[in-house]
PDB file of N, CA and C in Angstrom:
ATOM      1  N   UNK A   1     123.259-103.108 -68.957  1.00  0.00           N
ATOM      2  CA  UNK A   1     123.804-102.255 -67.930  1.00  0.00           C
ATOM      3  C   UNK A   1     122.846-101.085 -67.696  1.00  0.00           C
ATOM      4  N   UNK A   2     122.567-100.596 -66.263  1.00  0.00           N
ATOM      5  CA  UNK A   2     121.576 -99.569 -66.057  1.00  0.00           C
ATOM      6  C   UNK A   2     122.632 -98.612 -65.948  1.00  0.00           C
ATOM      7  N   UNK A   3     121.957 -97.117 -65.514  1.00  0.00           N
ATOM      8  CA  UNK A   3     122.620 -96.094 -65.488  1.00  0.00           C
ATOM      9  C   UNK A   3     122.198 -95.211 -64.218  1.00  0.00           C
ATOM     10  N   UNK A   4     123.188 -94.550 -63.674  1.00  0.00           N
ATOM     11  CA  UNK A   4     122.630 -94.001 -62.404  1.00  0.00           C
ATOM     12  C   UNK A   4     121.544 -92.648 -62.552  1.00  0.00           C
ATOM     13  N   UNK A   5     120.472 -92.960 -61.972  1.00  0.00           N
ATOM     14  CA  UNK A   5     119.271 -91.661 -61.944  1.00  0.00           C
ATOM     15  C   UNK A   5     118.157 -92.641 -62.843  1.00  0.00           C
ATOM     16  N   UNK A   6     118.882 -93.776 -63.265  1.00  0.00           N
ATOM     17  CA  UNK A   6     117.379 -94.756 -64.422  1.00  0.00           C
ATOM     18  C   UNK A   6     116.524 -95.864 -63.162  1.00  0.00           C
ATOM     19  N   UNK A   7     115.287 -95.322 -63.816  1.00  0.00           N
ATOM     20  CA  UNK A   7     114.001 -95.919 -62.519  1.00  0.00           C
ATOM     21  C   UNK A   7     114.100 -97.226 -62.723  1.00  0.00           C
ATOM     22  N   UNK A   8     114.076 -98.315 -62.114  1.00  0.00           N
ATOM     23  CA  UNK A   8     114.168 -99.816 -61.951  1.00  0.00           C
ATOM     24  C   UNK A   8     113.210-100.243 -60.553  1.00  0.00           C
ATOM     25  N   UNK A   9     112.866-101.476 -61.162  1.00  0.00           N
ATOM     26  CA  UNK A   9     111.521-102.337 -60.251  1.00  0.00           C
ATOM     27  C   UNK A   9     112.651-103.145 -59.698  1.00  0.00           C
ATOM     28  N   UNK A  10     112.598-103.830 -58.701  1.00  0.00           N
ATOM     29  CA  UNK A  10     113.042-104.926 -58.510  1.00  0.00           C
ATOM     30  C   UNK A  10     112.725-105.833 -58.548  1.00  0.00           C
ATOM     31  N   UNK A  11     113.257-107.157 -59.041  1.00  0.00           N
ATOM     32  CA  UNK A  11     113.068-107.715 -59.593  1.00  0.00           C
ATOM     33  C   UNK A  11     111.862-109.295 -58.409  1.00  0.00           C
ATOM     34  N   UNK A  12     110.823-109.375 -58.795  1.00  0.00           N
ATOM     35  CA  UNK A  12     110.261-110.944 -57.469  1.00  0.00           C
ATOM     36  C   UNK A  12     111.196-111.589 -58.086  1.00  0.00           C
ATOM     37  N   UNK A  13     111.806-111.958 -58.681  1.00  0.00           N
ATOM     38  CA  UNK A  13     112.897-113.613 -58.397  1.00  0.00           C
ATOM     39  C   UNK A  13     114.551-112.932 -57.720  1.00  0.00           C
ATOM     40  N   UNK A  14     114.276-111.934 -56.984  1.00  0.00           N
ATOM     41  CA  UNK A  14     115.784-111.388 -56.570  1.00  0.00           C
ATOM     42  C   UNK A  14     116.013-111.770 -55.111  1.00  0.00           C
ATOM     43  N   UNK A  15     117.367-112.526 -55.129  1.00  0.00           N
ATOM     44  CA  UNK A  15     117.443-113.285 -54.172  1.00  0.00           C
ATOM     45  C   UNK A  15     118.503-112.412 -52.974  1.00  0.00           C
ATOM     46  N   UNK A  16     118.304-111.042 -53.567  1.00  0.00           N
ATOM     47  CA  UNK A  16     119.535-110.078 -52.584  1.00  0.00           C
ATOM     48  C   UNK A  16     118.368-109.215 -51.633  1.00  0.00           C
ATOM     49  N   UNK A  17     117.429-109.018 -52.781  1.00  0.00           N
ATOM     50  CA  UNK A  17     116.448-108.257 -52.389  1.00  0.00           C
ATOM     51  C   UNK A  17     115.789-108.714 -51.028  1.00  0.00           C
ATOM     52  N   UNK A  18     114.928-107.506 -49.850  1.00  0.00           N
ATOM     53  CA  UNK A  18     114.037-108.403 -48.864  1.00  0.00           C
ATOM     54  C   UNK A  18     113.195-108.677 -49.607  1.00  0.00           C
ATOM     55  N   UNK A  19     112.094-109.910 -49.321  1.00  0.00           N
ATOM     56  CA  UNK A  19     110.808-110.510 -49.732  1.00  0.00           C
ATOM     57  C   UNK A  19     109.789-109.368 -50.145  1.00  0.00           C
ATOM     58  N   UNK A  20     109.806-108.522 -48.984  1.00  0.00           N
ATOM     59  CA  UNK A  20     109.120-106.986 -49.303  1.00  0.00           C
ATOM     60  C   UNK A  20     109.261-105.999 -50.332  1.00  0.00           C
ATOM     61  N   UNK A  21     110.309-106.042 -50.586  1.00  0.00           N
ATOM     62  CA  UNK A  21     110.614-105.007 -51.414  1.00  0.00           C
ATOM     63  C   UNK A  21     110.673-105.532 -53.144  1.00  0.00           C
ATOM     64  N   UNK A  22     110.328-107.000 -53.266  1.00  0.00           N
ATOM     65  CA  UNK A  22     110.546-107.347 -54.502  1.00  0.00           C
ATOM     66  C   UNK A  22     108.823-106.282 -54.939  1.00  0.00           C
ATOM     67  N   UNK A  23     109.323-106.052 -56.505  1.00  0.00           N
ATOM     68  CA  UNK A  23     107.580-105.760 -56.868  1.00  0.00           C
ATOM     69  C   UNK A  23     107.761-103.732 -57.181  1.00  0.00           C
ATOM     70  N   UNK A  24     109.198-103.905 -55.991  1.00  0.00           N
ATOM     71  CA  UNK A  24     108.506-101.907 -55.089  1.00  0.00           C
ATOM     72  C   UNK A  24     109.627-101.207 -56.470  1.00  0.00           C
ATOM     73  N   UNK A  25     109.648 -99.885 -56.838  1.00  0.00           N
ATOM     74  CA  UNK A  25     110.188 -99.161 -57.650  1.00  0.00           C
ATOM     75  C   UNK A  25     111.136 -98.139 -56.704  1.00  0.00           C
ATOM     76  N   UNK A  26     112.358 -97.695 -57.560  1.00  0.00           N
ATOM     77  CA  UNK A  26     113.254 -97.292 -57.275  1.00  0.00           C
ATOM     78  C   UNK A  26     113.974 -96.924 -57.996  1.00  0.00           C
ATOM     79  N   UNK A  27     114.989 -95.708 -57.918  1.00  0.00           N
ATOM     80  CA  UNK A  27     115.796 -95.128 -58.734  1.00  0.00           C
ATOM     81  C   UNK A  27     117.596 -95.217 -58.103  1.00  0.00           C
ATOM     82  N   UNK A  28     118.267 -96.007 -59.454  1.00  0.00           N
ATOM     83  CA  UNK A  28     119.338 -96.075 -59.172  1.00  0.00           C
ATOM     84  C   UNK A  28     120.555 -95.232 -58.679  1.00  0.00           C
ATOM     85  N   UNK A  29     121.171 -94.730 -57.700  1.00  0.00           N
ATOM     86  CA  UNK A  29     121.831 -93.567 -57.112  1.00  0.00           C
ATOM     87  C   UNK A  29     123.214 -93.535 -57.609  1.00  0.00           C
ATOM     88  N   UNK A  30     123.839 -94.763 -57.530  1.00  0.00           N
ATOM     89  CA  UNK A  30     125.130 -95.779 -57.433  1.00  0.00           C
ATOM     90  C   UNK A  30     125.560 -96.586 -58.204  1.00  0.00           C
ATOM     91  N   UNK A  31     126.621 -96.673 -58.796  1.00  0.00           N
ATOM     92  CA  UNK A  31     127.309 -97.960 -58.742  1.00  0.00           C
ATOM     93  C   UNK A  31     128.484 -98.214 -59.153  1.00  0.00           C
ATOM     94  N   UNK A  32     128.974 -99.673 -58.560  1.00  0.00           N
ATOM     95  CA  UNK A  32     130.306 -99.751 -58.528  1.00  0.00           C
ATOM     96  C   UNK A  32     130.400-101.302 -59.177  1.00  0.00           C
ATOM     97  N   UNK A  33     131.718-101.536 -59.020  1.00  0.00           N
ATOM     98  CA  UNK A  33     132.494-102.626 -60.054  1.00  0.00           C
ATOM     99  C   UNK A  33     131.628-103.881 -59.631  1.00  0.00           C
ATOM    100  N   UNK A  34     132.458-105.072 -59.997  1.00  0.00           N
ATOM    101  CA  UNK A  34     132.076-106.131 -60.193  1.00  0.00           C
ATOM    102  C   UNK A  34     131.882-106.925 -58.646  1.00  0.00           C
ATOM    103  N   UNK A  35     131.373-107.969 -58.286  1.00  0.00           N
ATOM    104  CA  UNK A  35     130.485-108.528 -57.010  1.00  0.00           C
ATOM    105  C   UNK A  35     130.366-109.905 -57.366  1.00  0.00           C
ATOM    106  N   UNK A  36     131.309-110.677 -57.108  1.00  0.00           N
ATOM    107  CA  UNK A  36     130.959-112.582 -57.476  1.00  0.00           C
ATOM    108  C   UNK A  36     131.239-112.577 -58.946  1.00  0.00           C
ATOM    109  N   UNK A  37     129.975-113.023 -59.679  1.00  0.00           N
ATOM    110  CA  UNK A  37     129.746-113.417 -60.642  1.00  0.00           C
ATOM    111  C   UNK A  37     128.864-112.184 -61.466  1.00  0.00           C
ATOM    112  N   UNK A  38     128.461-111.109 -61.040  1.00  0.00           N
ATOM    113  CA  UNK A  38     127.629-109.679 -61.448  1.00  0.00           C
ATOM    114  C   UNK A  38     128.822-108.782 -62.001  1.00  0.00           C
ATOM    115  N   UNK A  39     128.817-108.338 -63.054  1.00  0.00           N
ATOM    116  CA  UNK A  39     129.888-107.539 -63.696  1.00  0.00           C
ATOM    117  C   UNK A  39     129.519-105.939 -62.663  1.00  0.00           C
ATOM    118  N   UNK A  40     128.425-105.459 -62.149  1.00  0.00           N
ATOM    119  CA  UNK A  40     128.131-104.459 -61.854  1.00  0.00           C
ATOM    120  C   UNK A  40     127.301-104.898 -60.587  1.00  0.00           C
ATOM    121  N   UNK A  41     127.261-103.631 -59.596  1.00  0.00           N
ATOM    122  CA  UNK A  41     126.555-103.681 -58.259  1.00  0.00           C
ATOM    123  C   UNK A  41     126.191-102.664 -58.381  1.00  0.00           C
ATOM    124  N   UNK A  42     124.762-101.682 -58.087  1.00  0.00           N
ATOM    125  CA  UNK A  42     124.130-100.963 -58.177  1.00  0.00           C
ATOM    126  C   UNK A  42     123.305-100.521 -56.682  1.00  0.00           C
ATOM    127  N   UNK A  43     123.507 -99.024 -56.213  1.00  0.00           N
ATOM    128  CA  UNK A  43     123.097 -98.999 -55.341  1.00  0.00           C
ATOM    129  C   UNK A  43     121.629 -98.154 -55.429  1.00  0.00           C
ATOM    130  N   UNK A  44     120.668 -99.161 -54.934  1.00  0.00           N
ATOM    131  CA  UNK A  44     119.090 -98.327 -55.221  1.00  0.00           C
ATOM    132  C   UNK A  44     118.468 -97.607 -54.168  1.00  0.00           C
ATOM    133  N   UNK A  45     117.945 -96.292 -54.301  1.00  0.00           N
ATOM    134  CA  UNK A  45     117.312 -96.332 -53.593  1.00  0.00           C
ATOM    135  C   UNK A  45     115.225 -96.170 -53.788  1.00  0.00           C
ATOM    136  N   UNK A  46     114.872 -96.939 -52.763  1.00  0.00           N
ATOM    137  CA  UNK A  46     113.263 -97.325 -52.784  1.00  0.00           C
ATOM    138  C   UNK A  46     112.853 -96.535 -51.877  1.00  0.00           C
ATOM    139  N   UNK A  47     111.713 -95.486 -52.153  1.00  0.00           N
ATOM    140  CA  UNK A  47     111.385 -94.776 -51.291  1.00  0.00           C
ATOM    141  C   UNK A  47     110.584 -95.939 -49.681  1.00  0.00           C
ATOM    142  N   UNK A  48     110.252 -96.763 -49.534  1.00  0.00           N
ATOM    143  CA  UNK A  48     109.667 -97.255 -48.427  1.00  0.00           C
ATOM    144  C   UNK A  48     110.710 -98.539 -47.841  1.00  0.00           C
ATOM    145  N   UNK A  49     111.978 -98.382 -48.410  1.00  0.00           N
ATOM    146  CA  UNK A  49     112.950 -99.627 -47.939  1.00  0.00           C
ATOM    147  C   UNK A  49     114.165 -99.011 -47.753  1.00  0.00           C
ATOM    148  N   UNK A  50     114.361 -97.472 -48.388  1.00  0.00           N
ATOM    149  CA  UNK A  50     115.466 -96.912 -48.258  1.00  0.00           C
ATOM    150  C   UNK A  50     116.732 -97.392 -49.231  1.00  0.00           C
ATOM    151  N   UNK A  51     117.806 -97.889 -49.461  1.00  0.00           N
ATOM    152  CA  UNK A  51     118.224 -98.234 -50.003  1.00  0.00           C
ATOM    153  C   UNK A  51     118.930 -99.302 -49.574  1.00  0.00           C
ATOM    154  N   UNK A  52     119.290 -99.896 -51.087  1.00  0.00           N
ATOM    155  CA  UNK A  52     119.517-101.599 -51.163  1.00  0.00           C
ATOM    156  C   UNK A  52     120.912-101.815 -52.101  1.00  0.00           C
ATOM    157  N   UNK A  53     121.893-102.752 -51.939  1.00  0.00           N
ATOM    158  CA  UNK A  53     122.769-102.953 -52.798  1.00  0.00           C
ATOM    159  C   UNK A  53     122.171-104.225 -53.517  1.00  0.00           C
ATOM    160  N   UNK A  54     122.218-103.935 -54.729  1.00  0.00           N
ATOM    161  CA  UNK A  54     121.289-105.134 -55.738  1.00  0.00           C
ATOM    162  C   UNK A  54     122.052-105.189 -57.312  1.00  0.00           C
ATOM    163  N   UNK A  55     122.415-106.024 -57.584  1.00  0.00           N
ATOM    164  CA  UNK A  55     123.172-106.802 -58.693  1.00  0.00           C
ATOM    165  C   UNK A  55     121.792-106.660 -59.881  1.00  0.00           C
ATOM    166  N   UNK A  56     122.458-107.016 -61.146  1.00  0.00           N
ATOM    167  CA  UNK A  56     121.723-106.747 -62.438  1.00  0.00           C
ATOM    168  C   UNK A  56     120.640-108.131 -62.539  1.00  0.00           C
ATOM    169  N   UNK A  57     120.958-108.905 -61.773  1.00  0.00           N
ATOM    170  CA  UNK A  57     119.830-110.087 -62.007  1.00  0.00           C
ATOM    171  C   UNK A  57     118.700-109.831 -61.346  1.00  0.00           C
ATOM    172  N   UNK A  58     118.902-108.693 -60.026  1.00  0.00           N
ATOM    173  CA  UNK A  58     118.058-108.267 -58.881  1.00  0.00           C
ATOM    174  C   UNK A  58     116.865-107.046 -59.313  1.00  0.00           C
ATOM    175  N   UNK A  59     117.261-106.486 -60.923  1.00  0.00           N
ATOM    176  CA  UNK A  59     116.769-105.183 -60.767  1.00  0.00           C
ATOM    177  C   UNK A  59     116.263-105.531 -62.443  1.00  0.00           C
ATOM    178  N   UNK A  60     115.145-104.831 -62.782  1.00  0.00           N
ATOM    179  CA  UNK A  60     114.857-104.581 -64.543  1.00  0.00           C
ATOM    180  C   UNK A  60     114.473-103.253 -64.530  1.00  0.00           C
ATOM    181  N   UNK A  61     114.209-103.381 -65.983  1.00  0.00           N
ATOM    182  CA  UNK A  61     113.693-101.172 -66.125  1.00  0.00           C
ATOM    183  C   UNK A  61     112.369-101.607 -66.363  1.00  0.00           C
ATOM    184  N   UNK A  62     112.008-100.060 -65.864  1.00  0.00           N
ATOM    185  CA  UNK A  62     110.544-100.131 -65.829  1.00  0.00           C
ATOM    186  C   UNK A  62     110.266 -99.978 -67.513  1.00  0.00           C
ATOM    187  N   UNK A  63     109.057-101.102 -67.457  1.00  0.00           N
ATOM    188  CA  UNK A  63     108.409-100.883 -68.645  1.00  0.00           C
ATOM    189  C   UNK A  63     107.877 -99.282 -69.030  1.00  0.00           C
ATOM    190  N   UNK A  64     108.359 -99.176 -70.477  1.00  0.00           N
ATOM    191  CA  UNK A  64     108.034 -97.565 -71.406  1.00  0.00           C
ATOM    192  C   UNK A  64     106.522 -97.655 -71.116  1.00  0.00           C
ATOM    193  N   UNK A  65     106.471 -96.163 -70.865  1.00  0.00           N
ATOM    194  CA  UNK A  65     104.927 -95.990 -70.831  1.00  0.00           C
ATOM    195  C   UNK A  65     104.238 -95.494 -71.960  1.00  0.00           C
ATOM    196  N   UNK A  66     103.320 -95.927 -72.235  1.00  0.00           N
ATOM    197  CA  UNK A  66     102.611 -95.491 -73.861  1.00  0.00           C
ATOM    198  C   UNK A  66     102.198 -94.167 -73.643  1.00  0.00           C
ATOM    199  N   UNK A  67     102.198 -93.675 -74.915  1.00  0.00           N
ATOM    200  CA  UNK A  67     102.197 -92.461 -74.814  1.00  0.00           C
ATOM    201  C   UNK A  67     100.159 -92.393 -76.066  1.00  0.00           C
ATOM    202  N   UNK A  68      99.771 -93.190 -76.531  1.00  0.00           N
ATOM    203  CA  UNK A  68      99.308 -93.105 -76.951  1.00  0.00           C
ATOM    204  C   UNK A  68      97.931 -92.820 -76.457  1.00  0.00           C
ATOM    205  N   UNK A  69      97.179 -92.019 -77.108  1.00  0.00           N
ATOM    206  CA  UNK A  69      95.553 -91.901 -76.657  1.00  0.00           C
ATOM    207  C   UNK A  69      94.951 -92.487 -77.090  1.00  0.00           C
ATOM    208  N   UNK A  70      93.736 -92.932 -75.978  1.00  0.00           N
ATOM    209  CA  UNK A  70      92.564 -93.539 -76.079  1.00  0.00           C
ATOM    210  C   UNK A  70      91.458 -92.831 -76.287  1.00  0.00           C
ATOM    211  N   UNK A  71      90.485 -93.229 -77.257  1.00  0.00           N
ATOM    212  CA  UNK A  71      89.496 -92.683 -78.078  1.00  0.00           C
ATOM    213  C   UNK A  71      88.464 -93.202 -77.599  1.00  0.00           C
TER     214      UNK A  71
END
């Protein structure tokens, strides 16, 4: 389960998503109950698509960024 204000990619195999916007980053604003078969619906918004209603199969978290230095 994500949380609203947590940054998420969307997901290329998301079939809610436009073709365009799979790949693009976004921060979750929203969300509400259950949608079909998705326990949760999440409303994102992407700065160049505006916002999208996208289910948990549609969205992942962005990979942690290392914090470590290079020598």
């Amino acid at each position: 389960m994500y949380e609203v204000g947590q940054s998420v990619e969307v997901s290329e195999w998301s079939y809610n998503a436009p073709v365009q916007s799979r790949g693009e980053r976004g921060t979750i604003i929203d969300m509400s109950g259950s949608v079909g078969d998705s326990e949760n619906c999440y409303t994102v918004d992407l700065p160049e698509f505006g916002t999208l209603q996208l289910v948990e199969d549609d969205i992942k978290p962005l990979a942690p960024e290392s914090t470590e230095e290079y020598e």
